[in-house]
N, C-alpha and C. Protein backbone atom coordinates (compact mmCIF):
# COMPACT_ATOMS: atom_id res chain seq x y z
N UNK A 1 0.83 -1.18 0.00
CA UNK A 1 0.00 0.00 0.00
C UNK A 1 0.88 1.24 0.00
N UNK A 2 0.52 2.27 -0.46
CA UNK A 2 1.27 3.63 -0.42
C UNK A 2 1.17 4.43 0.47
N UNK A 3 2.27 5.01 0.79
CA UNK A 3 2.13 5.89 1.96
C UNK A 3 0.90 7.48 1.58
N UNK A 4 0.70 7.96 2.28
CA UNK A 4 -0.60 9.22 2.08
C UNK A 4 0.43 10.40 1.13
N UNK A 5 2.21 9.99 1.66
CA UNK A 5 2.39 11.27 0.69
C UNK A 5 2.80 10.38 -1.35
N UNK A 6 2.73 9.26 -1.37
CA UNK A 6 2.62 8.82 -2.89
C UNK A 6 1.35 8.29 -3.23
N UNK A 7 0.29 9.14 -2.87
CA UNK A 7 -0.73 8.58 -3.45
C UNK A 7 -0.94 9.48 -4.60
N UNK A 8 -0.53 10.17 -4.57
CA UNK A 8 -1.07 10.98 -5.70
C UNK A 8 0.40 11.13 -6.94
N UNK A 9 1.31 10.40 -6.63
CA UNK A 9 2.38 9.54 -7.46
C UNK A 9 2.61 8.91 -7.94
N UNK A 10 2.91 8.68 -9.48
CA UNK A 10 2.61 7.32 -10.11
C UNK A 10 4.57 6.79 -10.24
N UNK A 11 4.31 5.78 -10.11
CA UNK A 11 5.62 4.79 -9.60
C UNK A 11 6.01 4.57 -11.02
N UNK A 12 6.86 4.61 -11.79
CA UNK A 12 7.27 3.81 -12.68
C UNK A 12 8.24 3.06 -13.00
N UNK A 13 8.23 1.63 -13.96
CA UNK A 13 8.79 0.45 -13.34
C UNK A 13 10.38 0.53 -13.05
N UNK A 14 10.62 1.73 -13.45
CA UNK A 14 12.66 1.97 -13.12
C UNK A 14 12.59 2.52 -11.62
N UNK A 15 11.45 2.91 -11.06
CA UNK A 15 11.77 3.50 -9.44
C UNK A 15 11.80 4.94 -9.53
N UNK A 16 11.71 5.40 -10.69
CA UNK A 16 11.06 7.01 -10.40
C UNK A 16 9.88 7.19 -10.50
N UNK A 17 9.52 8.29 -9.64
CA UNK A 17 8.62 8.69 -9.31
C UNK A 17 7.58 10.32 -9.79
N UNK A 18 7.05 9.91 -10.36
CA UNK A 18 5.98 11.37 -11.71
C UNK A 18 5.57 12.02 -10.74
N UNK A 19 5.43 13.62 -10.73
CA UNK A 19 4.94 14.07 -9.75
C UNK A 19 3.46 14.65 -10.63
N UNK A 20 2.61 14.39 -9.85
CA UNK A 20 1.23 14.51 -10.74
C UNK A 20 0.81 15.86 -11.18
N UNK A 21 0.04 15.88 -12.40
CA UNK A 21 -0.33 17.42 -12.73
C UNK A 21 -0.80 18.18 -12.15
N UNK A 22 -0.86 19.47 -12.40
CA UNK A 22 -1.24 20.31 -11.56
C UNK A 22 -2.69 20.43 -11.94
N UNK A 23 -3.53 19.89 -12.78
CA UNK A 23 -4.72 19.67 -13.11
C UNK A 23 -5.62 18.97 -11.96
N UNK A 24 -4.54 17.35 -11.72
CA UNK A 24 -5.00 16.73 -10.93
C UNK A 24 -5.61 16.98 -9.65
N UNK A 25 -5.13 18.33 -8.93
CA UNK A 25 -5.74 18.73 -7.83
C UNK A 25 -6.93 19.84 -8.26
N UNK A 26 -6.87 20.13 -9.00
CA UNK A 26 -7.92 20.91 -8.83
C UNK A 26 -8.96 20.20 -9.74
N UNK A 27 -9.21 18.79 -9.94
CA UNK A 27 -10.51 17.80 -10.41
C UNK A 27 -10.17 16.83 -9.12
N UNK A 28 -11.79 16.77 -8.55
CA UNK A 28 -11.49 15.99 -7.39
C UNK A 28 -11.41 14.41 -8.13
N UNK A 29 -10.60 13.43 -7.23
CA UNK A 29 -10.13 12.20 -7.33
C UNK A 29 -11.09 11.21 -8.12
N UNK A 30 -12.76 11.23 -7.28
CA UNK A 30 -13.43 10.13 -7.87
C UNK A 30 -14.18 10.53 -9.35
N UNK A 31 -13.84 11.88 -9.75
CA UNK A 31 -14.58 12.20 -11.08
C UNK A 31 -13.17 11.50 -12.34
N UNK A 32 -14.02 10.94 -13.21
CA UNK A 32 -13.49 10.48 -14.00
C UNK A 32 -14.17 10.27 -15.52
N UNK A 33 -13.40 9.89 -16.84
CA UNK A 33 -14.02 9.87 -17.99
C UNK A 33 -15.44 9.13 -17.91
N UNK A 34 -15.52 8.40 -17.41
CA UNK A 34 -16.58 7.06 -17.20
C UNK A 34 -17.87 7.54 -16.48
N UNK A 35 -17.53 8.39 -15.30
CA UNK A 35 -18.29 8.79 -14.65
C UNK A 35 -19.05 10.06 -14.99
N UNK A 36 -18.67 10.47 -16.31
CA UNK A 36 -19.72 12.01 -16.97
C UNK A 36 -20.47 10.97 -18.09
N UNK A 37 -21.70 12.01 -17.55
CA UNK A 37 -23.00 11.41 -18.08
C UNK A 37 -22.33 11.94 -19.44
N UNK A 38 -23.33 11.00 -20.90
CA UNK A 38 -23.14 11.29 -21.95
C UNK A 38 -24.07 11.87 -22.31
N UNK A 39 -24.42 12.50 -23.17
CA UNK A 39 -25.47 13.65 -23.85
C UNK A 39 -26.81 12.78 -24.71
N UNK A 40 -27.82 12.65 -23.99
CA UNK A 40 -28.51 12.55 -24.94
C UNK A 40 -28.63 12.60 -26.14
N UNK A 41 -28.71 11.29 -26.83
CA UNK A 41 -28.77 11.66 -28.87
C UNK A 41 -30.10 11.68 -29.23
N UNK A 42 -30.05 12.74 -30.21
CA UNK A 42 -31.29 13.32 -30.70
C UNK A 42 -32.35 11.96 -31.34
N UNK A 43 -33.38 11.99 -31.50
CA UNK A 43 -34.16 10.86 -32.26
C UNK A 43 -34.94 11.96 -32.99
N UNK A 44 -35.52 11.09 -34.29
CA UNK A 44 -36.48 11.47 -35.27
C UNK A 44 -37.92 12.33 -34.42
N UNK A 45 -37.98 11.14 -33.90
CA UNK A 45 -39.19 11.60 -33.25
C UNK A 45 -39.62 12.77 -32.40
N UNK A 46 -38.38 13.49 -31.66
CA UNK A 46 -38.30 14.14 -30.89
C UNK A 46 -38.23 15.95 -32.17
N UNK A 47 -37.79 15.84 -33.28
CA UNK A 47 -38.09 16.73 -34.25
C UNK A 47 -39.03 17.49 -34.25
N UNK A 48 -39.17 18.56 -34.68
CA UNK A 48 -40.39 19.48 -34.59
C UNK A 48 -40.60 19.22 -36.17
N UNK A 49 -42.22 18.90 -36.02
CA UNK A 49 -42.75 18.65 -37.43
C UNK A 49 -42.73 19.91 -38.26
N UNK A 50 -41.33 19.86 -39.23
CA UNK A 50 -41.73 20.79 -40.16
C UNK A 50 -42.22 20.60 -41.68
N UNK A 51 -42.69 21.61 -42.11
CA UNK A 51 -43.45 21.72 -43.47
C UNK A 51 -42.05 21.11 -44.69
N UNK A 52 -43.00 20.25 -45.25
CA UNK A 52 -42.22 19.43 -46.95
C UNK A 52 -41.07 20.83 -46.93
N UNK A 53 -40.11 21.03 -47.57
CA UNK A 53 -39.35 21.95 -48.70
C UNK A 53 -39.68 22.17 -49.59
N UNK A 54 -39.74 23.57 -50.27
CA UNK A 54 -40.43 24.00 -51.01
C UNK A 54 -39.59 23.58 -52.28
N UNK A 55 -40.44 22.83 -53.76
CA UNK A 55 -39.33 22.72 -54.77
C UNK A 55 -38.81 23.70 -55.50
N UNK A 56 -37.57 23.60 -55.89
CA UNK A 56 -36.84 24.75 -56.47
C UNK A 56 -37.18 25.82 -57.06
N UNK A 57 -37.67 24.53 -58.08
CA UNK A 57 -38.56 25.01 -59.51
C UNK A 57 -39.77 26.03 -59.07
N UNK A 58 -40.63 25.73 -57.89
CA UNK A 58 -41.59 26.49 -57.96
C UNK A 58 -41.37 28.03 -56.60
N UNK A 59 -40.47 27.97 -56.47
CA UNK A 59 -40.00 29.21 -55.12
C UNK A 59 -39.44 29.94 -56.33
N UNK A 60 -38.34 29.41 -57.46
CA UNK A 60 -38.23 30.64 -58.58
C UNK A 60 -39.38 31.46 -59.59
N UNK A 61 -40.38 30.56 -59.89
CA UNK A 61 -40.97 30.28 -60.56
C UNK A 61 -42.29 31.88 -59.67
N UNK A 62 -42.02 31.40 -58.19
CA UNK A 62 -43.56 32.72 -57.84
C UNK A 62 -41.91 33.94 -57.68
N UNK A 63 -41.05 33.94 -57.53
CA UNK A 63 -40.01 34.91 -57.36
C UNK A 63 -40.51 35.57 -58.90
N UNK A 64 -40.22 35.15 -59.90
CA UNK A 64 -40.25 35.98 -60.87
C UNK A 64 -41.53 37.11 -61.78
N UNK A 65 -42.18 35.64 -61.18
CA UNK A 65 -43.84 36.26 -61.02
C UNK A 65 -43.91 37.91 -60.11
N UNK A 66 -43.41 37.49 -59.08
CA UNK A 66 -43.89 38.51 -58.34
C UNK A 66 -42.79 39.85 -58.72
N UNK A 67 -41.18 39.51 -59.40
CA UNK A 67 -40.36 40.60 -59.45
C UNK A 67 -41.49 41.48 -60.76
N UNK A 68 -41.89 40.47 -62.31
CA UNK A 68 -42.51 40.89 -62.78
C UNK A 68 -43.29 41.55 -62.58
N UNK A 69 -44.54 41.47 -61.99
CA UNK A 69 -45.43 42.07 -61.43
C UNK A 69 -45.13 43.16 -60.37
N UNK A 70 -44.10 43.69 -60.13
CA UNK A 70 -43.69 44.66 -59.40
C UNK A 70 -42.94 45.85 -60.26
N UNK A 71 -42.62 44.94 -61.35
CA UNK A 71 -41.90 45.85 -62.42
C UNK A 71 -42.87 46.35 -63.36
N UNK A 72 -43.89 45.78 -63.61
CA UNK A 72 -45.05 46.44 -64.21
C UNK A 72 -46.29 47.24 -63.95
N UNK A 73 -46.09 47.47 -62.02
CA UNK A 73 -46.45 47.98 -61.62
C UNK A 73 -46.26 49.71 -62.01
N UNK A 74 -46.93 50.66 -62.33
CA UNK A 74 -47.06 52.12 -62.41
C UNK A 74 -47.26 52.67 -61.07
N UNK A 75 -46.91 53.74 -61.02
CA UNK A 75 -47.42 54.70 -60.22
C UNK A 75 -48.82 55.10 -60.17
N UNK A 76 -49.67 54.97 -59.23
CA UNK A 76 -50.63 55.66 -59.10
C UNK A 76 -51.15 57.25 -59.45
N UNK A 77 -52.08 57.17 -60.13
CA UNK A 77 -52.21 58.77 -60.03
C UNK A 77 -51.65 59.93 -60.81
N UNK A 78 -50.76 59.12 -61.93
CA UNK A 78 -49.53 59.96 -62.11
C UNK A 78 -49.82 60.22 -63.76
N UNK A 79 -49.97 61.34 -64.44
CA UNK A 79 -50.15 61.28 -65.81
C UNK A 79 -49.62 60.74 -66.84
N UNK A 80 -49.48 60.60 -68.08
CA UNK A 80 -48.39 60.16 -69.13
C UNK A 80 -47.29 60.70 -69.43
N UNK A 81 -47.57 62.15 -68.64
CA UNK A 81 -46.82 63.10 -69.27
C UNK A 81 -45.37 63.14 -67.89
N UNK A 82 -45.42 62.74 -66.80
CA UNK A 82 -44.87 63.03 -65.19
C UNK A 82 -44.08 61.73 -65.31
N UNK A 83 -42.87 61.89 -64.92
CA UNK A 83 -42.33 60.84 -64.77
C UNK A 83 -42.44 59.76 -64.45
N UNK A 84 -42.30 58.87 -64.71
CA UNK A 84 -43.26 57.06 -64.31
C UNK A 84 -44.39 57.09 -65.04
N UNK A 85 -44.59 58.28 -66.11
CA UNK A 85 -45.71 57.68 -67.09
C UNK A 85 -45.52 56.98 -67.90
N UNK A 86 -46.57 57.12 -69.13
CA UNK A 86 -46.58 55.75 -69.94
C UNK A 86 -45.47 56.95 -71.15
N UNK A 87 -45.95 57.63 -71.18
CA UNK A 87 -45.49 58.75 -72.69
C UNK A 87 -44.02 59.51 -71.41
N UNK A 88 -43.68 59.89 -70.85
CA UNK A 88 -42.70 60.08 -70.48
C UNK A 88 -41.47 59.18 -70.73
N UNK A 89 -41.58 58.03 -69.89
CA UNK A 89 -40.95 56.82 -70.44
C UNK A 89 -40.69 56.33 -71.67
N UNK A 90 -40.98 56.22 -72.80
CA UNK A 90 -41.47 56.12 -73.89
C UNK A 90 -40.57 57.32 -74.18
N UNK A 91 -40.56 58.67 -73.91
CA UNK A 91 -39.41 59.58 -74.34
C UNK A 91 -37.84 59.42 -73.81
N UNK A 92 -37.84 58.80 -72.46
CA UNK A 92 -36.71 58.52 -71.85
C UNK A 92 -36.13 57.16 -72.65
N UNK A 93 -36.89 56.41 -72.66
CA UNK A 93 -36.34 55.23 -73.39
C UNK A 93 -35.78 55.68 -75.25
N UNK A 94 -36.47 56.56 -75.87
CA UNK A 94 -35.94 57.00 -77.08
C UNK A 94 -34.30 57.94 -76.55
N UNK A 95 -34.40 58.43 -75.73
CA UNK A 95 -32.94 58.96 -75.25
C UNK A 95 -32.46 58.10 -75.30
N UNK A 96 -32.70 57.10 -74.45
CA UNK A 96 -31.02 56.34 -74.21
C UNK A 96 -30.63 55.32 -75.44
N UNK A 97 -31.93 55.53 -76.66
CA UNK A 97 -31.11 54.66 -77.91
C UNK A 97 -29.95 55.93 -78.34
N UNK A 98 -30.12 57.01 -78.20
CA UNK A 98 -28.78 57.99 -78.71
C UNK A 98 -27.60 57.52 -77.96
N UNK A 99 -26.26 57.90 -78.39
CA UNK A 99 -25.37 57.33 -78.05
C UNK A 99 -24.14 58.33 -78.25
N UNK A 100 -23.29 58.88 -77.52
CA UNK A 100 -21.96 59.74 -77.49
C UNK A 100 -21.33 58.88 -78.87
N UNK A 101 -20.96 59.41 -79.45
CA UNK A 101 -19.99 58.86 -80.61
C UNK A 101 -18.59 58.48 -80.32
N UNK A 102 -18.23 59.04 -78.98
CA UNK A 102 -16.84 58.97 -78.33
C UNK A 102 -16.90 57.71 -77.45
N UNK A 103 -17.92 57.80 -76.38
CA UNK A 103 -18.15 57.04 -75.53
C UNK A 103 -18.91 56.21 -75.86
N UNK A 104 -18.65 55.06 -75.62
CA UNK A 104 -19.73 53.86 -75.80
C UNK A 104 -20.37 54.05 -74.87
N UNK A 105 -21.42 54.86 -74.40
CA UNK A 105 -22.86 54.87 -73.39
C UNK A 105 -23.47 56.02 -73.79
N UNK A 106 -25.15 55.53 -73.88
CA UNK A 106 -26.37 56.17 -74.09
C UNK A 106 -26.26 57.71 -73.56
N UNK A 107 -26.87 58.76 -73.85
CA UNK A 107 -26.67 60.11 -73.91
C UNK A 107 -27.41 59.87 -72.14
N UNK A 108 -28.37 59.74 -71.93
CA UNK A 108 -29.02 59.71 -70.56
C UNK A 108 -27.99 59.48 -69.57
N UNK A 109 -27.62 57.77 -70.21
CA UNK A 109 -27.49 57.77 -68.75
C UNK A 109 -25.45 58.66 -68.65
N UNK A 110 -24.98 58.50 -69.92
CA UNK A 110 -24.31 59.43 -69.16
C UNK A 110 -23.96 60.70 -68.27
N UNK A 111 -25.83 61.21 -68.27
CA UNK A 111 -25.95 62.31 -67.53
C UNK A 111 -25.89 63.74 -68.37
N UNK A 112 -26.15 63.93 -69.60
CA UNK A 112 -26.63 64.97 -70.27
C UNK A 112 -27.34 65.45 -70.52
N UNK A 113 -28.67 64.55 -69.97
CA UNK A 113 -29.98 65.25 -70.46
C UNK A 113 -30.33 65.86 -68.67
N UNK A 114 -30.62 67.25 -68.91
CA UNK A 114 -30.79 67.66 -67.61
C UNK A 114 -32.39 67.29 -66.97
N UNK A 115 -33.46 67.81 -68.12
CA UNK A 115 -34.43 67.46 -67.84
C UNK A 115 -35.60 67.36 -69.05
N UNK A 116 -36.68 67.00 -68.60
CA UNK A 116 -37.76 66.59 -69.79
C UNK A 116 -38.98 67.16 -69.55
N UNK A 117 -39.81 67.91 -69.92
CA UNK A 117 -41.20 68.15 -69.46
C UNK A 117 -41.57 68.22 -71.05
N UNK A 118 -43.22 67.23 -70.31
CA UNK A 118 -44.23 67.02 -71.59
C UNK A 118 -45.23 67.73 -71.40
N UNK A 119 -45.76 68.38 -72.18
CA UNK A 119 -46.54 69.09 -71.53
C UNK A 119 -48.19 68.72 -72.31
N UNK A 120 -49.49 68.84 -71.65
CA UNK A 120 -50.51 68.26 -71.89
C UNK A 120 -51.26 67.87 -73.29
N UNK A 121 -50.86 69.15 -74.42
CA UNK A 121 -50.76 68.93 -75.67
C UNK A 121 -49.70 68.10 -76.23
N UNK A 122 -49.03 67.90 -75.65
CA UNK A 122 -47.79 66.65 -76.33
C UNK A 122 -46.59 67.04 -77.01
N UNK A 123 -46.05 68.50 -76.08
CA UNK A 123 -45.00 69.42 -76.72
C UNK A 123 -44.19 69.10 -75.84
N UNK A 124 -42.83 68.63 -76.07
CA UNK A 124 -41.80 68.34 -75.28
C UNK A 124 -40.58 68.87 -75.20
N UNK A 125 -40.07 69.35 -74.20
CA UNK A 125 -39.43 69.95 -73.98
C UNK A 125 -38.29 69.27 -73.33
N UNK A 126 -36.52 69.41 -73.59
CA UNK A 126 -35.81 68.53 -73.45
C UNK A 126 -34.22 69.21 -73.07
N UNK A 127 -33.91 69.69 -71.54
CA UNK A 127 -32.91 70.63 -71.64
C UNK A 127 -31.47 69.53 -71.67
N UNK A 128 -30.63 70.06 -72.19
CA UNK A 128 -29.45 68.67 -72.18
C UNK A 128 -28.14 69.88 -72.26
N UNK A 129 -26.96 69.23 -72.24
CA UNK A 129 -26.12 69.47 -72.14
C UNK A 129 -24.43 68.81 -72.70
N UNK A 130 -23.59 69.07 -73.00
CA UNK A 130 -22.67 67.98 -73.90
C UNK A 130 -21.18 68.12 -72.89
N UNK A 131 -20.63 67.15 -73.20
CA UNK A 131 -19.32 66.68 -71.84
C UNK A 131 -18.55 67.42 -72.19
N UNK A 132 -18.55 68.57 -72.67
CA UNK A 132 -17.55 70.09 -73.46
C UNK A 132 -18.07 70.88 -74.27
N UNK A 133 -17.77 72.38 -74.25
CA UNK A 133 -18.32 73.13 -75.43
C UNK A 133 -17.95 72.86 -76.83
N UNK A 134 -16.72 71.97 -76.42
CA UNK A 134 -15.57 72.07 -78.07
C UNK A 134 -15.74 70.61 -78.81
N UNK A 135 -17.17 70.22 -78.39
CA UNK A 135 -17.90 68.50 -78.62
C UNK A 135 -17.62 68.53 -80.24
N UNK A 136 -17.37 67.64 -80.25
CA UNK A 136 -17.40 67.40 -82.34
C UNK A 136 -18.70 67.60 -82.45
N UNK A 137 -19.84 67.13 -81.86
CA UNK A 137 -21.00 66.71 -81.64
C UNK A 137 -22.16 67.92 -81.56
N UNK A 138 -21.74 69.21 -81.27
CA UNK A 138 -22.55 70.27 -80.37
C UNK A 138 -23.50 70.52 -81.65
N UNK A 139 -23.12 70.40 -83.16
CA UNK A 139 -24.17 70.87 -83.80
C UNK A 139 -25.10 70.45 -84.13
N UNK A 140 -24.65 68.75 -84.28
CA UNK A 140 -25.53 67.42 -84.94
C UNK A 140 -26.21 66.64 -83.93
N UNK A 141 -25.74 67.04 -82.68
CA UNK A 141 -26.27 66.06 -81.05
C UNK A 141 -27.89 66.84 -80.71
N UNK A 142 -28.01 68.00 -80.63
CA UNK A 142 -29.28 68.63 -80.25
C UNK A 142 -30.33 68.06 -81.46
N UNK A 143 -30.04 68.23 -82.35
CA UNK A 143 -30.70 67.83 -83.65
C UNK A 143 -31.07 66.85 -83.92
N UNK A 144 -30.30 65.33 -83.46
CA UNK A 144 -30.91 64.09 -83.35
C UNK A 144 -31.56 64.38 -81.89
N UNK A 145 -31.15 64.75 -81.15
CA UNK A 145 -32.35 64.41 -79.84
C UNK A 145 -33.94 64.68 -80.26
N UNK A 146 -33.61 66.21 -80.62
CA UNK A 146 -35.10 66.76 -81.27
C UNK A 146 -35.84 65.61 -82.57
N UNK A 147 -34.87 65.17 -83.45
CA UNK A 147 -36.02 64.15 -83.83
C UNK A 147 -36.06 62.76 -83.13
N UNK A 148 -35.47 62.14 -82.43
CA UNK A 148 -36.01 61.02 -81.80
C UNK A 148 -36.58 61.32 -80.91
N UNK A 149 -36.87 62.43 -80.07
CA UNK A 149 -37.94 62.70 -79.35
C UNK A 149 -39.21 62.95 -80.06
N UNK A 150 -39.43 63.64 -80.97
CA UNK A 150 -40.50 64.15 -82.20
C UNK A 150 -40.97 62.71 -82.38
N UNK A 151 -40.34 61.84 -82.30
CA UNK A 151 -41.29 60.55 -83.36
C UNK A 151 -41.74 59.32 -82.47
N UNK A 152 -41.56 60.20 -81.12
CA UNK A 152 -42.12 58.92 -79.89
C UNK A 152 -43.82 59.55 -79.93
N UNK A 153 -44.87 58.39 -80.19
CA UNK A 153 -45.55 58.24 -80.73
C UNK A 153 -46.82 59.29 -79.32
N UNK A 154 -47.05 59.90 -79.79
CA UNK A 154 -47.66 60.55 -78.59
C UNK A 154 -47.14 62.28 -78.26
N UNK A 155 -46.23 62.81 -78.83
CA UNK A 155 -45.78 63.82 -78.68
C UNK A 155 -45.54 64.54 -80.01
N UNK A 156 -46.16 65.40 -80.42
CA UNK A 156 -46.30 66.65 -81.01
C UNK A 156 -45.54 66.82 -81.72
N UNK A 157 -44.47 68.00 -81.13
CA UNK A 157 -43.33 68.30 -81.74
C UNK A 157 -42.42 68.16 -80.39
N UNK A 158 -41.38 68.37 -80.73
CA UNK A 158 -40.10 68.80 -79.70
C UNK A 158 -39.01 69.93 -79.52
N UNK A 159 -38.48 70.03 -78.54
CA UNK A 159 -37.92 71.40 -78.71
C UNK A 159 -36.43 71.36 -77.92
N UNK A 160 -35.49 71.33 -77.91
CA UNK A 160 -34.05 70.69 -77.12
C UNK A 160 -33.59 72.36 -77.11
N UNK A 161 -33.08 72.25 -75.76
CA UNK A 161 -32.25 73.38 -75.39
C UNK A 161 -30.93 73.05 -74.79
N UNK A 162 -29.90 73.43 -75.46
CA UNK A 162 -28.68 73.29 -75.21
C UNK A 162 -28.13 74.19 -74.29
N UNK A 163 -27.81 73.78 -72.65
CA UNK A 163 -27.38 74.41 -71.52
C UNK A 163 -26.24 74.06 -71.18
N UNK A 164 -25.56 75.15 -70.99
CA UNK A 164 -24.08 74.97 -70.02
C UNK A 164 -24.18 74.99 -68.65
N UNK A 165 -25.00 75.53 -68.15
CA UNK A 165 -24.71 75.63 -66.44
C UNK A 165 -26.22 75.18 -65.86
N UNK A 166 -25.73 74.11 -64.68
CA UNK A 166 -24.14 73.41 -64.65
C UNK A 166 -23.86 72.54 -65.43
N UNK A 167 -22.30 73.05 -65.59
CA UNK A 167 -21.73 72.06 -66.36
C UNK A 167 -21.42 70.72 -66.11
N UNK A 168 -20.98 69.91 -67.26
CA UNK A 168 -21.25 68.41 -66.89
C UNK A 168 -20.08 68.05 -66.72
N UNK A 169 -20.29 67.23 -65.48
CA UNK A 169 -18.92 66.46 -64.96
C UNK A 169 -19.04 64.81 -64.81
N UNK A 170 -18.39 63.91 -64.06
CA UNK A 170 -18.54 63.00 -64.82
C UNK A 170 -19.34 62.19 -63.40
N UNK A 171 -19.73 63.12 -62.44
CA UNK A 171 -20.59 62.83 -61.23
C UNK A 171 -22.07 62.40 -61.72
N UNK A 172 -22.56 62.96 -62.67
CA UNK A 172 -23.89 63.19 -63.19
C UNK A 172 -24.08 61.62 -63.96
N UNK A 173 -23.02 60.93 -64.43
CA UNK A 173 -23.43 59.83 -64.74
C UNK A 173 -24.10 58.48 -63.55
N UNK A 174 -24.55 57.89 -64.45
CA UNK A 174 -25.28 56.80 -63.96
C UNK A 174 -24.79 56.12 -63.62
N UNK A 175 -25.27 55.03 -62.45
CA UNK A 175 -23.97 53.90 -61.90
C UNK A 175 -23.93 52.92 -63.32
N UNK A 176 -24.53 52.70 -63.97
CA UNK A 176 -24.61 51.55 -65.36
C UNK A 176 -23.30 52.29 -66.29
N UNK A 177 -23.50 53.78 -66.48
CA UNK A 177 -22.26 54.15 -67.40
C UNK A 177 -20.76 54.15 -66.45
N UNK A 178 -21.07 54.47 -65.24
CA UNK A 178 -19.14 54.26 -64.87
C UNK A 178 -18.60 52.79 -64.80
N UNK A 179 -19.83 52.34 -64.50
CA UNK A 179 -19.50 50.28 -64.29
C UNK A 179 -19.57 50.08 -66.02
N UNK A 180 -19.49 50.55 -67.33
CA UNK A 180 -19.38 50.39 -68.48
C UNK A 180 -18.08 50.81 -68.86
N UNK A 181 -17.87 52.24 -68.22
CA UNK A 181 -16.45 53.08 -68.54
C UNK A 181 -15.53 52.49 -67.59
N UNK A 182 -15.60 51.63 -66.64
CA UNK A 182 -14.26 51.42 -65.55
C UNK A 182 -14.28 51.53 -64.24
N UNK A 183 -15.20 52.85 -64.17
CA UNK A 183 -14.99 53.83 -62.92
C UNK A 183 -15.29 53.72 -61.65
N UNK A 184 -16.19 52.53 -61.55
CA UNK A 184 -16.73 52.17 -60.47
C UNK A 184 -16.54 51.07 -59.77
């Protein structure tokens, strides 16, 4: 039997003697691997009944439905002529088929057209602006705007006013034209 001061000493078979970890005292003696309870394992049964998974096919299928139907949604209340109309749009969309001859991106969204008013007889009015006074463009650019605005189906005549101030910098573009040019 061991004396009270090698009990907590393990003997090994050459006659030295391990002096025990310093762990060992601070876990009392009779706790051991054997003696911790093990964890309950989960069963089926014990699951909270949830609902089938929805199939792929049909969670994309109401997604697009519904992006559609949100995208074809109009504004309430709002004339043809006011932005989010039917004939406004319809003029904005004939802008952005024009195109900088320099830059590969649409006159809009690079941020030249300052503004648009239609007005109830179907006379449109179109203030814009060009990325320099010394544009190759300044004589022949106002002139196509005025007829591709003229021939959106719903508007009269047209009338383009060429403004310098403020002048155009390259802030005024659209996030679609700097993510086209690099910049973003």
């Amino acid at each position: 039997m061991d004396s009270p001061e090698n009990q907590n000493n393990d003997i090994r078979d050459d006659g030295r003697v391990v002096a025990p970890s310093p762990f060992d005292e601070m876990r009392p003696a009779a706790e051991s691997v054997e003696s911790v309870e093990q964890p309950r394992r989960a069963r089926v049964q014990d699951a909270v009944d949830e609902p089938a998974p929805e199939p792929a096919g049909e969670k994309l299928e109401r997604k697009k439905d519904y992006l559609e139907g949100f995208l074809k949604e109009r504004p309430q209340g709002v004339s043809g002529n006011e932005p989010g109309g039917e004939l406004y749009e319809s003029v904005i969309a004939a802008l952005k088929e024009i195109y900088d001859p320099e830059i590969p991106v649409n006159i809009y969204d690079l941020g030249l057209i300052y503004a648009v008013e239609i007005t109830e007889d179907g006379h449109a009015n179109v203030n814009m602006t060009l990325t320099t006074p010394h544009c190759p463009v300044a004589e022949s650019m106002p002139g196509e705007v005025e007829l591709r605005v003229g021939s959106v189906p719903g508007i009269g005549d047209a009338e383009v006013n060429l403004v310098w101030d403020p002048p155009w910098d390259p802030q005024k573009m659209s996030d679609e034209a700097k993510l086209e040019l690099g910049m973003l």
